[in-house]
N, C-alpha and C. Protein backbone atom coordinates (compact mmCIF):
# COMPACT_ATOMS: atom_id res chain seq x y z
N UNK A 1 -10.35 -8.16 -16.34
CA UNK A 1 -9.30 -8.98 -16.89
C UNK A 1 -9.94 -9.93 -17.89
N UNK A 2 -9.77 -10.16 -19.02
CA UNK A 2 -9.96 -10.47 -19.97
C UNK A 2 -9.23 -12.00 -20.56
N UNK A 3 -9.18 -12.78 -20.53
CA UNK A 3 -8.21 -13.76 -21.27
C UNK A 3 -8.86 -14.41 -22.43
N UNK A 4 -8.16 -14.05 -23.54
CA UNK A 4 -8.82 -14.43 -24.79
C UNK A 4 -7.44 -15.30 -25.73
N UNK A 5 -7.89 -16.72 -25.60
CA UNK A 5 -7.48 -18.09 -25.59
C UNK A 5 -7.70 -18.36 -27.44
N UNK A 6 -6.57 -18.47 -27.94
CA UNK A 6 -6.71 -18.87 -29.85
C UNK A 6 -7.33 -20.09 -29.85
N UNK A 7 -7.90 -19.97 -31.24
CA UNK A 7 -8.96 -21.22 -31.36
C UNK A 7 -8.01 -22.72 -31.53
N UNK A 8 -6.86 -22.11 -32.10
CA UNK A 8 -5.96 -23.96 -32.01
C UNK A 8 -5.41 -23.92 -30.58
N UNK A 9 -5.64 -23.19 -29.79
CA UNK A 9 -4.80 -23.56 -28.52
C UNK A 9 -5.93 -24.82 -27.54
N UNK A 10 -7.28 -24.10 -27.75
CA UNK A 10 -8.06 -24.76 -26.69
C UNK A 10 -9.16 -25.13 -27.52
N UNK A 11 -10.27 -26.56 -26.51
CA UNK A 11 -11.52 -26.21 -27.66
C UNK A 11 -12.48 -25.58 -27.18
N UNK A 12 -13.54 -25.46 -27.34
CA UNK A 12 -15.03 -24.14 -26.99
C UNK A 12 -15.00 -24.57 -26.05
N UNK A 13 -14.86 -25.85 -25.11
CA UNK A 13 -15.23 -25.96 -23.98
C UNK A 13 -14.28 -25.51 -22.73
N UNK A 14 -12.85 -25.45 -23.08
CA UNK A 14 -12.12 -24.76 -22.60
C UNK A 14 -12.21 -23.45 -22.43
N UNK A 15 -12.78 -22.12 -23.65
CA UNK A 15 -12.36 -21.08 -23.82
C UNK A 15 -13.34 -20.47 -22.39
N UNK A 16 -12.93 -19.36 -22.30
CA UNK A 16 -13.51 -18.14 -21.20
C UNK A 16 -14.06 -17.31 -22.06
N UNK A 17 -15.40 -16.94 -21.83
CA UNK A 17 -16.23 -16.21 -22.89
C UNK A 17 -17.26 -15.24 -21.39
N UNK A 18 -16.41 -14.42 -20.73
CA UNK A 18 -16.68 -13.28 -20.42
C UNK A 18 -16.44 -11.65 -20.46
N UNK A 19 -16.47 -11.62 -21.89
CA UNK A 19 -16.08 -10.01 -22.20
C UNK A 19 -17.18 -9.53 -21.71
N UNK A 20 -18.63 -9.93 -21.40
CA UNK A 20 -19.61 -9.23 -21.09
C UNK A 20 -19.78 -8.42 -19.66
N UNK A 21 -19.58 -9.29 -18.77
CA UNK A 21 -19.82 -8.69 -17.30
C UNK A 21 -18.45 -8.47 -16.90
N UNK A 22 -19.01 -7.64 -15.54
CA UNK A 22 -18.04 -7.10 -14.57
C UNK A 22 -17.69 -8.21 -13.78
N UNK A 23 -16.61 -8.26 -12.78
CA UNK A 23 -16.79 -8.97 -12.01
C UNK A 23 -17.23 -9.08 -10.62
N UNK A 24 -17.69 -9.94 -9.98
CA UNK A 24 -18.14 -9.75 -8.41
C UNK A 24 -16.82 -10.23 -7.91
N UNK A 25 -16.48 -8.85 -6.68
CA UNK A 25 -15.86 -9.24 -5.44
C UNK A 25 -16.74 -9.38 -4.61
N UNK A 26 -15.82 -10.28 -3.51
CA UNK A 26 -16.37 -10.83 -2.25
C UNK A 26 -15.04 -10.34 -1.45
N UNK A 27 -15.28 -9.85 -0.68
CA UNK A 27 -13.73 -9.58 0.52
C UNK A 27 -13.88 -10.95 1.31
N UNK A 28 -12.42 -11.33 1.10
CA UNK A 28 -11.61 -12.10 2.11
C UNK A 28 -11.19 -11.83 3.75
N UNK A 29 -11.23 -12.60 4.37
CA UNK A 29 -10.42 -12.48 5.27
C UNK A 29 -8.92 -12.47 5.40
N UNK A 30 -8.01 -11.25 5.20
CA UNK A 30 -6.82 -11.57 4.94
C UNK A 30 -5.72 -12.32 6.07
N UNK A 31 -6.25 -13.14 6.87
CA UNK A 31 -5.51 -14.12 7.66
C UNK A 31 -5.86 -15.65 7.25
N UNK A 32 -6.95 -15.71 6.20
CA UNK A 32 -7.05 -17.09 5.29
C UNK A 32 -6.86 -17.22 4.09
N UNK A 33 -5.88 -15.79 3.64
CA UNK A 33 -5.37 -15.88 2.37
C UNK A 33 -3.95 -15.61 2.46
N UNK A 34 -3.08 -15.29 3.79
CA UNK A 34 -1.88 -14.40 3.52
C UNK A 34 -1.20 -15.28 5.11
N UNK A 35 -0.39 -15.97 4.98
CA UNK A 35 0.15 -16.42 6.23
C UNK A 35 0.99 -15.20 6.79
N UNK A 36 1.61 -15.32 7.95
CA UNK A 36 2.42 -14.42 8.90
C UNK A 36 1.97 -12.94 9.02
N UNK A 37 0.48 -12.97 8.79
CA UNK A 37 -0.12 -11.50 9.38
C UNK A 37 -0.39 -11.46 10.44
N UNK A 38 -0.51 -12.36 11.83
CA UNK A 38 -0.50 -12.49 13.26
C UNK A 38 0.73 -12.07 14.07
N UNK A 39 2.14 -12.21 13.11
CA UNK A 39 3.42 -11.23 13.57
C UNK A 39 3.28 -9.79 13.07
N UNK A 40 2.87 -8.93 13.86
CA UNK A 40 2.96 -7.44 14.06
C UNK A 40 5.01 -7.21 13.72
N UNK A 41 5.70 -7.84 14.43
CA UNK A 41 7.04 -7.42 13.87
C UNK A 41 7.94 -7.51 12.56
N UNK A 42 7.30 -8.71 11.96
CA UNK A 42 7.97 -9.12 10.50
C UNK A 42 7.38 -8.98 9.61
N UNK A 43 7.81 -7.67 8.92
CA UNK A 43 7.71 -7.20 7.10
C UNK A 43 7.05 -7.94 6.35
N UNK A 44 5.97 -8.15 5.67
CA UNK A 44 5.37 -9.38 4.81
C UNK A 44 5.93 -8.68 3.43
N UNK A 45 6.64 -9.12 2.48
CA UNK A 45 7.28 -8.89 1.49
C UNK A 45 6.52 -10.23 0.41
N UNK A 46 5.26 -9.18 -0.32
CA UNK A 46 4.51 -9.40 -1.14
C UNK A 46 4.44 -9.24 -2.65
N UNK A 47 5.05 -10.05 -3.86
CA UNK A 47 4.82 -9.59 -5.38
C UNK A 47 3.48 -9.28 -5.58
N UNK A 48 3.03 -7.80 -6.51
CA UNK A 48 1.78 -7.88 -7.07
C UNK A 48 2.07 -7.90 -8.61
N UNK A 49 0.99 -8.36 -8.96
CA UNK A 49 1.23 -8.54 -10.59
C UNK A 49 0.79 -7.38 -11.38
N UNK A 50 0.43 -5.80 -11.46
CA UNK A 50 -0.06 -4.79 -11.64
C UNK A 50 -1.57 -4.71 -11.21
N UNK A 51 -2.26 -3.77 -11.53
CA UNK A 51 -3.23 -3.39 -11.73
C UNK A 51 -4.14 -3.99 -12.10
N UNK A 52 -5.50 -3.91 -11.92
CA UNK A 52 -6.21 -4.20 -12.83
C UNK A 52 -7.80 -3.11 -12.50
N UNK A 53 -8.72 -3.57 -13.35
CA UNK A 53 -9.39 -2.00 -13.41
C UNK A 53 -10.18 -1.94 -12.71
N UNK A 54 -10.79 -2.89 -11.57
CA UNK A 54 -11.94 -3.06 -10.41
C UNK A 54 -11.08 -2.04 -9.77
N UNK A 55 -12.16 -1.02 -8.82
CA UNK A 55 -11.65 -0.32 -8.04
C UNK A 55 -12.04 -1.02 -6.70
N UNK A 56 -11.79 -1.08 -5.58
CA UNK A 56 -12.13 -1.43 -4.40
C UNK A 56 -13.28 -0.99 -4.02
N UNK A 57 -14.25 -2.11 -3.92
CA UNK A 57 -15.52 -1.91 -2.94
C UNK A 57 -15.63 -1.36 -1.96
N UNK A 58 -14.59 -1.32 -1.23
CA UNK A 58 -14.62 -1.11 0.51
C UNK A 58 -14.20 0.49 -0.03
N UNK A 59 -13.01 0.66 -0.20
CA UNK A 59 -13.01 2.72 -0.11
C UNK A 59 -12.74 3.33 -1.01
N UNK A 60 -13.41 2.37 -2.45
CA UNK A 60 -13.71 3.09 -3.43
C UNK A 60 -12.85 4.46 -3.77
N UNK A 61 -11.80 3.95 -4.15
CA UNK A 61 -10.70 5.03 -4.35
C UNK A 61 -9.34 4.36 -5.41
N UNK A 62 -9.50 3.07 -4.76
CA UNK A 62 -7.70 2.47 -5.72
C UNK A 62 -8.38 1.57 -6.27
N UNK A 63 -7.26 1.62 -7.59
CA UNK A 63 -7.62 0.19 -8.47
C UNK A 63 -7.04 -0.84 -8.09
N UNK A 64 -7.81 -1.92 -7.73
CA UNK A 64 -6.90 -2.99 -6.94
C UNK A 64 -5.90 -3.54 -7.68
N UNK A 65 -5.12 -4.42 -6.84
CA UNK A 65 -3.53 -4.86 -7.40
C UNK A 65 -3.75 -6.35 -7.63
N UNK A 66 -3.21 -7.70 -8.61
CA UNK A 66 -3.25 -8.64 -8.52
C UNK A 66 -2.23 -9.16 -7.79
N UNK A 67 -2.56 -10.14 -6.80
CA UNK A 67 -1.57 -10.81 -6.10
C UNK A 67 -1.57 -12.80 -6.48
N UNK A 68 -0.93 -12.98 -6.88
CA UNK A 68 -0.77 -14.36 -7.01
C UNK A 68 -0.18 -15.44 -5.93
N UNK A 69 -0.68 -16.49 -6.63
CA UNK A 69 -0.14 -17.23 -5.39
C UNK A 69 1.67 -17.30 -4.73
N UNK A 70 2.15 -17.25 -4.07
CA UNK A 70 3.59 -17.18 -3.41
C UNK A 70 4.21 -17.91 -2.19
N UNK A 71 5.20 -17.95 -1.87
CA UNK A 71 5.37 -18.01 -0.67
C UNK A 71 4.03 -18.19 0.81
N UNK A 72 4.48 -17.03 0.93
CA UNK A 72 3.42 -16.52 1.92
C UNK A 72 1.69 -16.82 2.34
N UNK A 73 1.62 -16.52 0.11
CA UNK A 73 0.44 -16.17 -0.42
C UNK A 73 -0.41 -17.71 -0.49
N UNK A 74 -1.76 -17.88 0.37
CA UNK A 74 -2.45 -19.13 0.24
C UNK A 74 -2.91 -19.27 -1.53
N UNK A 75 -3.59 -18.13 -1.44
CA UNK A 75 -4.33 -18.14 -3.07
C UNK A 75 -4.55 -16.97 -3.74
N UNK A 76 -4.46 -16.68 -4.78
CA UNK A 76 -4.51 -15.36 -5.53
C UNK A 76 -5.72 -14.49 -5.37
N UNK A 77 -5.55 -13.65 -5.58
CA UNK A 77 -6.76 -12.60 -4.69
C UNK A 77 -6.18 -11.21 -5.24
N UNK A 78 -7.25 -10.21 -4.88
CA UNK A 78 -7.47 -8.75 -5.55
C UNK A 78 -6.77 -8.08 -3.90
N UNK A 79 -5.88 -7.21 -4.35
CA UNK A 79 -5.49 -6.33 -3.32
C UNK A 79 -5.85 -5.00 -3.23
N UNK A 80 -6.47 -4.34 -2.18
CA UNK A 80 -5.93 -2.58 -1.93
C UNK A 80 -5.61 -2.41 -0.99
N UNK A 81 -4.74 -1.65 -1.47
CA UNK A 81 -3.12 -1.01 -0.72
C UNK A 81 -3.76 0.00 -0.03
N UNK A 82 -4.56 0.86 -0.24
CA UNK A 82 -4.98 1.83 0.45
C UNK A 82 -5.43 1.23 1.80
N UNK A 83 -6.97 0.30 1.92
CA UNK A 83 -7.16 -0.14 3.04
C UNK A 83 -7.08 -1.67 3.46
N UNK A 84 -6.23 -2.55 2.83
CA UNK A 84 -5.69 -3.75 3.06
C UNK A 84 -6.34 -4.85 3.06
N UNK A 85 -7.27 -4.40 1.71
CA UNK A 85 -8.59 -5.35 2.05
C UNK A 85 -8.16 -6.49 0.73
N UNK A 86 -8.54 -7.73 1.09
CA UNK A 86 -8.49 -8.58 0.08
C UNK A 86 -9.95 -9.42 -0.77
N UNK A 87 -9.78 -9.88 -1.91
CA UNK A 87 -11.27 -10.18 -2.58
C UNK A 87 -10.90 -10.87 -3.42
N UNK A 88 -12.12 -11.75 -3.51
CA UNK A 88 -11.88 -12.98 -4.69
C UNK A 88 -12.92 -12.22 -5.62
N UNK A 89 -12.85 -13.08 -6.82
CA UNK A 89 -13.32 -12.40 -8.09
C UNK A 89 -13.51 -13.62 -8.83
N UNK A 90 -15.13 -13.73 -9.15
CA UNK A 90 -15.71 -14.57 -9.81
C UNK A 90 -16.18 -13.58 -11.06
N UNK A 91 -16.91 -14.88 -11.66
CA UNK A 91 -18.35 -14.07 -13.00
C UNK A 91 -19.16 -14.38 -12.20
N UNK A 92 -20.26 -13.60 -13.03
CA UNK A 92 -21.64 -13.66 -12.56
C UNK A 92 -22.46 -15.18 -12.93
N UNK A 93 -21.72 -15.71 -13.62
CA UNK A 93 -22.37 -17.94 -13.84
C UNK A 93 -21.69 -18.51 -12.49
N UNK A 94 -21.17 -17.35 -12.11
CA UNK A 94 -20.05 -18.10 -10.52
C UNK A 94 -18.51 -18.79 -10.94
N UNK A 95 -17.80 -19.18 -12.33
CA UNK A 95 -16.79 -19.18 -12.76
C UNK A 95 -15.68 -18.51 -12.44
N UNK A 96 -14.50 -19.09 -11.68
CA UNK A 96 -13.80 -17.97 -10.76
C UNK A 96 -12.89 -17.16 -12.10
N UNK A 97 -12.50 -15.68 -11.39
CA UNK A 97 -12.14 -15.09 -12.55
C UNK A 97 -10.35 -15.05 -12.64
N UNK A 98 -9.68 -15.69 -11.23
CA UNK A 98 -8.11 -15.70 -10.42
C UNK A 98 -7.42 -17.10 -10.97
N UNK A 99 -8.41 -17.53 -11.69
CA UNK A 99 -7.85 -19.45 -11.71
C UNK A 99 -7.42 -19.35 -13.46
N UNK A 100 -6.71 -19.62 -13.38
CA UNK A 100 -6.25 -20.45 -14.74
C UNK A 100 -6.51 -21.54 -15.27
């Protein structure tokens, strides 16, 4: 994910200047990012914001989903649907990559 900020909007010290690297996930614990996952009976009805092009560390198969903050949702975080794993996403200077 990329965010590339016009030069009258912000100044250099504002802008995000990581077109270079990938990003590092770290998996979450998804009971300190997602309230009401301890009820086995009630539906968690979750917005994702599409795609994005990290595939999942853990089973390396889906491109994870963005989830933003919500309801439910403590803090924005990388989703896969396949095995329900959640991950934060920094740069490699440690600059988180989910924050605005």
């Amino acid at each position: 994910m990329n965010l590339r900020v016009p030069a009258t909007a912000a100044p250099d010290s504002c802008r995000r200047h990581h077109e270079e690297g990938d990003l590092i996930l770290s998996e979450l614990n998804p009971r300190t990012v997602v309230d009401g996952l301890d009820s086995d009976d009630t539906p968690l009805n979750l917005l994702t914001f599409g795609n994005v092009r990290e595939v999942c560390p853990k089973c390396q198969q889906t491109h994870l989903k963005l989830v933003l903050r919500q309801g439910s949702v403590r803090m924005a975080h990388l989703f896969c649907a396949d095995c329900a794993s959640c991950f934060d996403a920094h740069y490699a200077d440690g600059a988180p990559a989910l924050t605005i």
